[in-house]
C-alpha atoms as a PDB file:
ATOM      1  CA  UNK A   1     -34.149  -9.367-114.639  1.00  0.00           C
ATOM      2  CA  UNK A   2     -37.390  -8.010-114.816  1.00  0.00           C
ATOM      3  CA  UNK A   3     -39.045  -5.222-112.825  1.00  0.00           C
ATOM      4  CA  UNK A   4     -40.978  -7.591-110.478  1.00  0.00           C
ATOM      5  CA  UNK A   5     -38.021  -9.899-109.994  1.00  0.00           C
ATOM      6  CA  UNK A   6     -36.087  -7.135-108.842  1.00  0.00           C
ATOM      7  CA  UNK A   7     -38.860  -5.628-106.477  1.00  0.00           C
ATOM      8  CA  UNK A   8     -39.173  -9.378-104.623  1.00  0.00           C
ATOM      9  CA  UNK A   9     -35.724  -9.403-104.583  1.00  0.00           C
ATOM     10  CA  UNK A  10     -35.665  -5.671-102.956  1.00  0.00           C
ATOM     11  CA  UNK A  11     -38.625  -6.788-101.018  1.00  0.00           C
ATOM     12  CA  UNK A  12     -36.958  -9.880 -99.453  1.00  0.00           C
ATOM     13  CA  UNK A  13     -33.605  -8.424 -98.415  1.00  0.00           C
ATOM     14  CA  UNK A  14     -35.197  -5.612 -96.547  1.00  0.00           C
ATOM     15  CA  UNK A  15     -37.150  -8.511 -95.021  1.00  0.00           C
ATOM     16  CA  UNK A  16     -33.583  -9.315 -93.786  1.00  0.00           C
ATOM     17  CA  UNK A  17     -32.153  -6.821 -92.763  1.00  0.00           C
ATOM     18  CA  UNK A  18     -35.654  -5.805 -90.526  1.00  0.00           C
ATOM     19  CA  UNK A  19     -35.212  -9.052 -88.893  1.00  0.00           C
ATOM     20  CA  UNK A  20     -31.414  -8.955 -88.279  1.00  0.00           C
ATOM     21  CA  UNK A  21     -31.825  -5.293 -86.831  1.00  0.00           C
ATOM     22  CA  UNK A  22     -34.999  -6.736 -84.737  1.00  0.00           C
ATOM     23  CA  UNK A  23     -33.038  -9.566 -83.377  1.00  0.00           C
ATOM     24  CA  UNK A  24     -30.133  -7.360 -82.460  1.00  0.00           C
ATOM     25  CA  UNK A  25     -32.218  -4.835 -81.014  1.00  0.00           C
ATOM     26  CA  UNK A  26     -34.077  -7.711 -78.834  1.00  0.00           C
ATOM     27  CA  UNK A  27     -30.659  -9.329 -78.176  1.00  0.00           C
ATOM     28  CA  UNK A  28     -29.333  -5.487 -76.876  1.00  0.00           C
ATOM     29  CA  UNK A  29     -32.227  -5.241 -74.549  1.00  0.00           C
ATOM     30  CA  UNK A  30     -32.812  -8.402 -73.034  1.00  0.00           C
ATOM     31  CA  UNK A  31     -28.696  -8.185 -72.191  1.00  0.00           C
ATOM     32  CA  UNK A  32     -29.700  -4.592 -70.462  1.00  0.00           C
ATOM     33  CA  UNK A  33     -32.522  -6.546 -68.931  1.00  0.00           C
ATOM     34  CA  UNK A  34     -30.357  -8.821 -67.400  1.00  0.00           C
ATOM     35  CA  UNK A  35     -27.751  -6.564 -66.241  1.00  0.00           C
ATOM     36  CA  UNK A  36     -30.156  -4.559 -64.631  1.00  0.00           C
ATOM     37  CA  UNK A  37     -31.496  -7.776 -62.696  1.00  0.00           C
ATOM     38  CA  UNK A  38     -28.378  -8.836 -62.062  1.00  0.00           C
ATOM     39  CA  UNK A  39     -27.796  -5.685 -60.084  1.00  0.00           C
ATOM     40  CA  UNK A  40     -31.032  -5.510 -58.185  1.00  0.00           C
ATOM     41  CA  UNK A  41     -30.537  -8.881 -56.910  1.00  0.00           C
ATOM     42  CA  UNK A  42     -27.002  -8.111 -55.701  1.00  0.00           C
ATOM     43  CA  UNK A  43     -28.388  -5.369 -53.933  1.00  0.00           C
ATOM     44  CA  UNK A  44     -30.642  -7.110 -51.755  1.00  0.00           C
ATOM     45  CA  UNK A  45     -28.266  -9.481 -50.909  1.00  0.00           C
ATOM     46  CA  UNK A  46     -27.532  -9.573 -46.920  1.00  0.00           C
ATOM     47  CA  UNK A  47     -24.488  -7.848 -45.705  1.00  0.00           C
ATOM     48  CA  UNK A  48     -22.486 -10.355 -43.629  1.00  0.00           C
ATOM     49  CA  UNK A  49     -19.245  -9.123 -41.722  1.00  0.00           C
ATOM     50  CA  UNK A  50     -16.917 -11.758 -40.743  1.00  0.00           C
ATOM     51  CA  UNK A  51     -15.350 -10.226 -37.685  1.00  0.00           C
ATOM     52  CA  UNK A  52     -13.810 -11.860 -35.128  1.00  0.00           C
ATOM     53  CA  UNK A  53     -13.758 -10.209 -31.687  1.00  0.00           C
ATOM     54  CA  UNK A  54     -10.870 -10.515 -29.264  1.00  0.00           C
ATOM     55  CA  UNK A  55     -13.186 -10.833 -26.926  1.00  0.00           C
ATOM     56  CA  UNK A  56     -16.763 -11.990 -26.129  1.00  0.00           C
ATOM     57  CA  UNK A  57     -18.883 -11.095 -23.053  1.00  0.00           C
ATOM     58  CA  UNK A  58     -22.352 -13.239 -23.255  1.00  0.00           C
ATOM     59  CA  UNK A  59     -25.251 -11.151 -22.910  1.00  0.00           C
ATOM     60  CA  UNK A  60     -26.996 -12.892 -20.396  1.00  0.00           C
ATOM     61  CA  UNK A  61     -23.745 -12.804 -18.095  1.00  0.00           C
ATOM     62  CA  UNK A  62     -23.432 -10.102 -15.750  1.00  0.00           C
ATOM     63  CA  UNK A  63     -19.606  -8.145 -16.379  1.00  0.00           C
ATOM     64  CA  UNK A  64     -17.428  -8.367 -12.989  1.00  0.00           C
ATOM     65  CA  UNK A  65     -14.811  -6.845 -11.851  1.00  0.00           C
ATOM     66  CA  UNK A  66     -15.459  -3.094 -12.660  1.00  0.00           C
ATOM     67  CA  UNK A  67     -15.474  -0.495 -10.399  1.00  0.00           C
ATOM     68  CA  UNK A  68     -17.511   2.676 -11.434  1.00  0.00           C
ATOM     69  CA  UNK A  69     -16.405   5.917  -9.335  1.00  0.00           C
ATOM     70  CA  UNK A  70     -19.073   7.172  -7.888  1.00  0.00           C
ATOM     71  CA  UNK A  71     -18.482  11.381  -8.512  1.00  0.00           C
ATOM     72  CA  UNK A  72     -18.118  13.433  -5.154  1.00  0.00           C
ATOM     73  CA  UNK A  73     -18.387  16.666  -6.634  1.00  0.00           C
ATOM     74  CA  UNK A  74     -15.124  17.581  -4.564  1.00  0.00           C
ATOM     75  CA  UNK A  75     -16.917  16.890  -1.824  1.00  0.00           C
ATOM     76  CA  UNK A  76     -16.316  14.831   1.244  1.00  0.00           C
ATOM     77  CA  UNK A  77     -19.345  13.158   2.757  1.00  0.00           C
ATOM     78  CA  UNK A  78     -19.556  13.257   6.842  1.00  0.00           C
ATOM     79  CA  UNK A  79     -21.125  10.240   8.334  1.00  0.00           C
ATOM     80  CA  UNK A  80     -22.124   9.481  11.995  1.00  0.00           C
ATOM     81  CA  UNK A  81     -19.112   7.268  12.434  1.00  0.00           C
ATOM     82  CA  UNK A  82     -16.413   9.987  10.950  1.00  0.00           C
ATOM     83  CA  UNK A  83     -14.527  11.487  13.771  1.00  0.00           C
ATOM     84  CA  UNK A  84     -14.679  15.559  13.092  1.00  0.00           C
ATOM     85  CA  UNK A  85     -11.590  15.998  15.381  1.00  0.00           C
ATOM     86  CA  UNK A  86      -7.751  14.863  15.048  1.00  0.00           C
ATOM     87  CA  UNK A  87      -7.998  13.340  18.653  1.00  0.00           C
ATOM     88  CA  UNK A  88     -11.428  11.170  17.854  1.00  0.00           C
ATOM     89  CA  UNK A  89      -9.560  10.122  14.721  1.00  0.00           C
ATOM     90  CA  UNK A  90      -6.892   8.798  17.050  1.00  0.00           C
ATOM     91  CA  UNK A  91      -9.060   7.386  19.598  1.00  0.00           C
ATOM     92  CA  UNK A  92     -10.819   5.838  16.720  1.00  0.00           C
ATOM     93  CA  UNK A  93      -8.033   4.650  15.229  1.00  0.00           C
ATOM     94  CA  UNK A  94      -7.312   2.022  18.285  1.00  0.00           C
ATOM     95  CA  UNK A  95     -10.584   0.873  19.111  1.00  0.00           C
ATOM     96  CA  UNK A  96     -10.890  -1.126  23.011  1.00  0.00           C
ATOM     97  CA  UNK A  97     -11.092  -4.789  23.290  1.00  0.00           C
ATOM     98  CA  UNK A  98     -13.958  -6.772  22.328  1.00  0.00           C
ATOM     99  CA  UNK A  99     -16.875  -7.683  25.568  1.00  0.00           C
ATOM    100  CA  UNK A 100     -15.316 -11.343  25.285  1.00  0.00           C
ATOM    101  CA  UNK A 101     -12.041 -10.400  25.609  1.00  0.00           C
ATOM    102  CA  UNK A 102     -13.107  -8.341  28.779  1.00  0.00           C
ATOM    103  CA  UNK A 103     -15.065 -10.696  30.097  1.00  0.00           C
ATOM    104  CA  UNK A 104     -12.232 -13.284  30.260  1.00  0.00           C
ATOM    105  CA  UNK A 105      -9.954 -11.194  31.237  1.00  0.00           C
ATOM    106  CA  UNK A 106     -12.631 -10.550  34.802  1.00  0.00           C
ATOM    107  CA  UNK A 107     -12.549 -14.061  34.963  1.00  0.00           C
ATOM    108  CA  UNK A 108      -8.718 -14.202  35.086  1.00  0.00           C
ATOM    109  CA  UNK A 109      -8.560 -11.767  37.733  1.00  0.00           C
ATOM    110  CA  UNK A 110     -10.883 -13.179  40.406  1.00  0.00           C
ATOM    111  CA  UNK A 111      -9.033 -16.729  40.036  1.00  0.00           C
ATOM    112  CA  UNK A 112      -5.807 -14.478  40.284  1.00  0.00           C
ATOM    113  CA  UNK A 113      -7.621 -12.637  43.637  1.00  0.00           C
ATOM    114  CA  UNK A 114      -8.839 -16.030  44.966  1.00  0.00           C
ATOM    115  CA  UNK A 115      -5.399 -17.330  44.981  1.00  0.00           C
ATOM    116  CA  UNK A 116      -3.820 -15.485  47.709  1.00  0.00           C
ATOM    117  CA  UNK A 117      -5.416 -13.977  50.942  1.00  0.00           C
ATOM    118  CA  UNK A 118      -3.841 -10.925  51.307  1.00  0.00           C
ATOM    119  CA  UNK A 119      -4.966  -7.538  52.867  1.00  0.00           C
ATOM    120  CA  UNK A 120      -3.408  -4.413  51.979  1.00  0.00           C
ATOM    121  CA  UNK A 121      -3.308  -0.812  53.224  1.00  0.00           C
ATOM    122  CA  UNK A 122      -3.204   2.381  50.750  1.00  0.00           C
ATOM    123  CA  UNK A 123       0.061   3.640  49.679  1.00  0.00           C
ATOM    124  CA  UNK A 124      -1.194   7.165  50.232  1.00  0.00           C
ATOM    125  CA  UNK A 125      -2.493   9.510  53.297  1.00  0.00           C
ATOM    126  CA  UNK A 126      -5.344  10.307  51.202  1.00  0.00           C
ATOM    127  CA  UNK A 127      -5.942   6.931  49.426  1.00  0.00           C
ATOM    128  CA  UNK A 128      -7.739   8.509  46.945  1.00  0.00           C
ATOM    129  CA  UNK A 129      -8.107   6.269  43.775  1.00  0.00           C
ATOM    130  CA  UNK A 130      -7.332   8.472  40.212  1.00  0.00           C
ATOM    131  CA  UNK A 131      -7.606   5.690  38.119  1.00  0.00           C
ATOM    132  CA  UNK A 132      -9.202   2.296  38.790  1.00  0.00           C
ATOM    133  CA  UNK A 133      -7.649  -1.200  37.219  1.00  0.00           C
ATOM    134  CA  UNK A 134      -9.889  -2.703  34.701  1.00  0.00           C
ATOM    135  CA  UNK A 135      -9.778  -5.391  32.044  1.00  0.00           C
ATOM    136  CA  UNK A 136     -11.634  -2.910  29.349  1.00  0.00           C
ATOM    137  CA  UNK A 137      -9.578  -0.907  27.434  1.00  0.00           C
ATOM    138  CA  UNK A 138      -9.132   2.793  28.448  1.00  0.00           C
ATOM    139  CA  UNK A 139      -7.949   5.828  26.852  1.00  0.00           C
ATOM    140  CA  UNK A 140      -4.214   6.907  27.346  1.00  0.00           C
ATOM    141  CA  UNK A 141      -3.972  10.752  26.246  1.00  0.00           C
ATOM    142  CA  UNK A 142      -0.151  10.673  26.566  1.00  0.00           C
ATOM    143  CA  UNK A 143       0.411   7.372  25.044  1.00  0.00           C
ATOM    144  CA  UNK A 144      -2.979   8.521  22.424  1.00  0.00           C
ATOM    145  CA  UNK A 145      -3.930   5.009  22.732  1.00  0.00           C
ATOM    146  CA  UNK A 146      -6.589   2.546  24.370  1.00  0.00           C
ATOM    147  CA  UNK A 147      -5.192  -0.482  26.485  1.00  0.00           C
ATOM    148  CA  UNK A 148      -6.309  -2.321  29.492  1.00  0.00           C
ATOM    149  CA  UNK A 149      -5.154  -0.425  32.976  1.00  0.00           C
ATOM    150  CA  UNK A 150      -3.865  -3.111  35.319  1.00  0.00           C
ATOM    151  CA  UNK A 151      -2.690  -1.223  38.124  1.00  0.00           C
ATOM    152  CA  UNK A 152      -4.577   1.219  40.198  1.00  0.00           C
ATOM    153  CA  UNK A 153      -3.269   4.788  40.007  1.00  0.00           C
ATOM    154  CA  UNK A 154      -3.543   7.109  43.559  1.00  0.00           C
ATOM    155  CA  UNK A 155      -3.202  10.867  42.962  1.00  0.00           C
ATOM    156  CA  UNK A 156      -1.831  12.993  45.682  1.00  0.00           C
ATOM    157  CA  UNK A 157       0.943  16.104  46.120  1.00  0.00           C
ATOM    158  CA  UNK A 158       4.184  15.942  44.686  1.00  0.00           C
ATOM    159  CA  UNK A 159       7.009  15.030  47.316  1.00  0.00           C
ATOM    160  CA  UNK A 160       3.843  13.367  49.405  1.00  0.00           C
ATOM    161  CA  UNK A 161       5.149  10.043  50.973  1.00  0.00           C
ATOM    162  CA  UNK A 162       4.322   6.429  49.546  1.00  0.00           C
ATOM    163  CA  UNK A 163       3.861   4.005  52.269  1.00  0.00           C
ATOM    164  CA  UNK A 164       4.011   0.222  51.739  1.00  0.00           C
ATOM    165  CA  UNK A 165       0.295  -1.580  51.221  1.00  0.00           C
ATOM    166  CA  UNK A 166       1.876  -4.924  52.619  1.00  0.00           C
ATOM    167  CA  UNK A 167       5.144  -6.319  54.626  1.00  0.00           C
ATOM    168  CA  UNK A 168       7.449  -7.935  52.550  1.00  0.00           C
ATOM    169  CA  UNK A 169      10.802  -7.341  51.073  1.00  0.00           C
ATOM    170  CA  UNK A 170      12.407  -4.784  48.324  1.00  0.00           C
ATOM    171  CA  UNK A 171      13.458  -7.002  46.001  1.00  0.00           C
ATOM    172  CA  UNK A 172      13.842  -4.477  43.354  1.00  0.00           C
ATOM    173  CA  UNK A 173      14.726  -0.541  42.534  1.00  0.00           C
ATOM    174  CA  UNK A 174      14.623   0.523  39.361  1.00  0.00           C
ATOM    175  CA  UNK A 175      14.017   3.237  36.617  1.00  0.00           C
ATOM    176  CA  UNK A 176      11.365   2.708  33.646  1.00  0.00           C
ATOM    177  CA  UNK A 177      11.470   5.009  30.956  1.00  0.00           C
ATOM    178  CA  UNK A 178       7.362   4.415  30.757  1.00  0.00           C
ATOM    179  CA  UNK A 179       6.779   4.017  34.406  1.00  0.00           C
ATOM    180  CA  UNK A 180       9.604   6.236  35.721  1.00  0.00           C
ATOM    181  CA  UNK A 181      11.666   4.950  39.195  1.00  0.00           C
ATOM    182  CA  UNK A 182      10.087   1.634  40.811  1.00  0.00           C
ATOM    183  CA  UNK A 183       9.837   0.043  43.767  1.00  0.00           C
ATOM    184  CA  UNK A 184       9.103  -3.807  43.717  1.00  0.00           C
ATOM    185  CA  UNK A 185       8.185  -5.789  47.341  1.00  0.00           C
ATOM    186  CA  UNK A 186       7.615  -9.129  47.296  1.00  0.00           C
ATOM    187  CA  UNK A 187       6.064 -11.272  49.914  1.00  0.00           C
ATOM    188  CA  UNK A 188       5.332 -14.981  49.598  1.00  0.00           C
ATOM    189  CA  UNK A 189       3.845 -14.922  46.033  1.00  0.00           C
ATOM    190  CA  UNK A 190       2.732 -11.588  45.963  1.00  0.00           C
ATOM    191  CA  UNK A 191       4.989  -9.202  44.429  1.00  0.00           C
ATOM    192  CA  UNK A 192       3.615  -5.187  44.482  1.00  0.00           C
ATOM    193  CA  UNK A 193       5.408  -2.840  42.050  1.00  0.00           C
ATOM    194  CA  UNK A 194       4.919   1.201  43.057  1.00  0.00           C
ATOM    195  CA  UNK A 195       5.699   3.306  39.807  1.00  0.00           C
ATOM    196  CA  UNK A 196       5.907   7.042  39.570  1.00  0.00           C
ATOM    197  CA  UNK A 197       8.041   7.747  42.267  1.00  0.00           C
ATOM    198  CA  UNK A 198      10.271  10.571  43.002  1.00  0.00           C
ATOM    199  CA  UNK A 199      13.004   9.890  46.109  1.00  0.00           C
ATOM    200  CA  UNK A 200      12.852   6.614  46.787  1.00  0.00           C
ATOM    201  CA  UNK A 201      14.015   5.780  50.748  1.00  0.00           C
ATOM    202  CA  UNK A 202      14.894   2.316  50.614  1.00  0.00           C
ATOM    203  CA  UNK A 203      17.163  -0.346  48.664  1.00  0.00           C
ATOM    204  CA  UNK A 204      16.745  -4.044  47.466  1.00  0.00           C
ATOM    205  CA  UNK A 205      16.772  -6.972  50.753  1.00  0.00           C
ATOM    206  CA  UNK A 206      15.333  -4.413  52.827  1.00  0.00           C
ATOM    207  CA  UNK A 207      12.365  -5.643  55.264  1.00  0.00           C
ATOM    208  CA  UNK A 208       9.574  -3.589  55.216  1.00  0.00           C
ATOM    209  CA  UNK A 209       6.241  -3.633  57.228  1.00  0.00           C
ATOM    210  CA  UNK A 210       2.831  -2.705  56.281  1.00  0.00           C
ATOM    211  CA  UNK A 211       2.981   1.284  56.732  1.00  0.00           C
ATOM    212  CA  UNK A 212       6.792   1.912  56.108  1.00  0.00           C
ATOM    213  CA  UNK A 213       7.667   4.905  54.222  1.00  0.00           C
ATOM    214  CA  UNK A 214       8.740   3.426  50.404  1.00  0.00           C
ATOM    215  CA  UNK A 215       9.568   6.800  48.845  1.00  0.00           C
ATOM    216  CA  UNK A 216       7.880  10.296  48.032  1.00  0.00           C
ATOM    217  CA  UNK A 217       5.487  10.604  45.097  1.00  0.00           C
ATOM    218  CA  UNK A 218       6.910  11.487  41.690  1.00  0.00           C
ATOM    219  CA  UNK A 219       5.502  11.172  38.208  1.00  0.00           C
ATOM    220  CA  UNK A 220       4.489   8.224  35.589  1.00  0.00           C
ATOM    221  CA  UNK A 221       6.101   9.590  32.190  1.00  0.00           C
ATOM    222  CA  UNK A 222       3.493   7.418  29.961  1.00  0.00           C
ATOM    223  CA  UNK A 223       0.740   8.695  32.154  1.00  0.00           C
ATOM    224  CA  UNK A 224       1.788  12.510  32.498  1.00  0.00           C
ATOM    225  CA  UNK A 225      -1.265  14.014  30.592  1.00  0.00           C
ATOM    226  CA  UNK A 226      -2.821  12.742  33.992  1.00  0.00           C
ATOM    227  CA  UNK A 227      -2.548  14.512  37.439  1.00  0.00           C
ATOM    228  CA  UNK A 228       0.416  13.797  39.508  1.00  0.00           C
ATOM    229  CA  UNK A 229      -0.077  10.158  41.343  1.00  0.00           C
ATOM    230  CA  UNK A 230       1.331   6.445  41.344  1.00  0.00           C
ATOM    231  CA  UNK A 231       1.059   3.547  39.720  1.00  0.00           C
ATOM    232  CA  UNK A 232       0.760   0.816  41.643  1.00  0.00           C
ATOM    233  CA  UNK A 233       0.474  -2.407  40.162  1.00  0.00           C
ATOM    234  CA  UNK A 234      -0.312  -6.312  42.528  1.00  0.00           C
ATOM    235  CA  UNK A 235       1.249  -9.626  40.679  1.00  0.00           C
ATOM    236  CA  UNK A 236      -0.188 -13.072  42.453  1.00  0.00           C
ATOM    237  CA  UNK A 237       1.471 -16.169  40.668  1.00  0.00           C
ATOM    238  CA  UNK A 238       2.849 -13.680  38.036  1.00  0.00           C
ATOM    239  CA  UNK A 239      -0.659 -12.423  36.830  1.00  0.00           C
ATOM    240  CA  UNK A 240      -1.996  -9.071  37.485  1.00  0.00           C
ATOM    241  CA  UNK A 241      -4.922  -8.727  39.929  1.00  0.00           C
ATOM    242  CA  UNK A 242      -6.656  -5.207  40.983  1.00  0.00           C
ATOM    243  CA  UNK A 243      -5.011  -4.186  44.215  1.00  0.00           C
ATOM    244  CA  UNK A 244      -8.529  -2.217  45.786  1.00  0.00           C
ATOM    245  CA  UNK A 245      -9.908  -5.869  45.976  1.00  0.00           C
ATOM    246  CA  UNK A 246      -7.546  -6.346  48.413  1.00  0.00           C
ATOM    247  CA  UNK A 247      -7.759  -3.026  51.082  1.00  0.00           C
ATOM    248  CA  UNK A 248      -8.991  -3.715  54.360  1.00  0.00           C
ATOM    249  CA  UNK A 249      -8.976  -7.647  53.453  1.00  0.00           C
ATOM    250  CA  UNK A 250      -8.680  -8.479  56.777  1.00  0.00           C
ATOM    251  CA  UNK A 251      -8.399 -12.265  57.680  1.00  0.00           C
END
């Protein structure tokens, strides 16, 4: 082989190995150019999460049925309508009957009044009126409670005498644990009950006219916050009717 046969030889193998070592080279980084790519573009990718809630409230829907506690700093707000005293919060606690309720009840009494034609007489020397009957409730301080009074109450001395309002008969005597001993007279159907009394001076199927000594004046146990007097109470037909509507009523 001559010295220029062996230099093209030279010559072309080094040819060959430049262009094996280029296209490895080129093969090496267009890999890292892809890798690098590759990672880019999985980077940029959106994030999805695929939860799934136990429960869904819609935005546009208001939430219901929560009750946020408003703070009171340990303190307890006073209002107009909050009693300050234990009594007003009793006296609160049982308000009186509604205006309708009064107003029938009114209504019921004067048909009750208009269905007998009675007079009566007080039961005491004084006939001084402690209590008048209404249809509205009123305040009990013994009982601490508001009720209608259907009876007129007359105050007077203890031991004073109780004289009948009408003539009649004693058709019962008796002993209330509310009311205390009782005296009922009936005439026709009119029936007058006198509560609160101490000695009592007659006895049932006894005939009794207007004026006759019933019994002396004791005390009304549900009504002892009150000053000493009776309770006398006027039943025409079995409903209650005021008994001053009656005084004087003469025919």
């Amino acid at each position: 082989m001559s010295r220029y046969e062996y230099k093209a030889t030279k010559t072309r193998r080094e040819k060959i190995g430049f262009y094996t070592a280029f296209s490895i080279c080129l093969i090496a980084v267009c890999m890292a150019v892809y890798s690098t790519y590759t990672q880019v573009a999985e980077s940029n990718k959106p994030v999805t999460a695929s939860v799934t809630p136990t429960s869904a409230v819609a935005v546009a829907q208001p939430v219901t049925n929560v009750t946020v506690p408003t703070p009171t700093l340990g303190l307890t707000p006073i209002t107009e309508d909050t009693p300050s005293t234990e009594e007003e919060t009793a006296e609160a606690a049982t308000q009186p009957t509604t205006q309708a309720a009064s107003e029938q009840g009114r209504a019921d009494a004067l048909q009750t009044m208009l269905a007998a034609e009675i007079s009566l007489s007080m039961p005491t020397k004084s006939g001084h009126v402690l209590v008048p009957y209404s249809t509205d409730s009123v305040y009990n301080k013994t009982l601490n409670s508001w009720k209608p009074h259907l009876a007129a109450d007359f105050d007077g001395e203890l031991g004073e005498d109780i004289l009948a309002m009408l003539s009649g008969e004693v058709s019962s005597v008796s002993e209330d644990k509310m009311y205390g001993k009782t005296v009922d007279v009936t005439s026709g159907n009119v029936v007058i009950s006198y509560c609160g009394l101490g000695e009592v001076k007659v006895k049932q199927g006894d005939k009794l006219s207007r004026g006759d000594k019933i019994a002396v004046l004791g005390t009304v146990p549900c009504e002892a916050s009150d000053p000493n007097h009776i309770h006398v109470t006027v039943k025409i037909n079995g409903a209650t009717a005021d008994p001053l509507t009656f005084v004087n009523n003469e025919n």
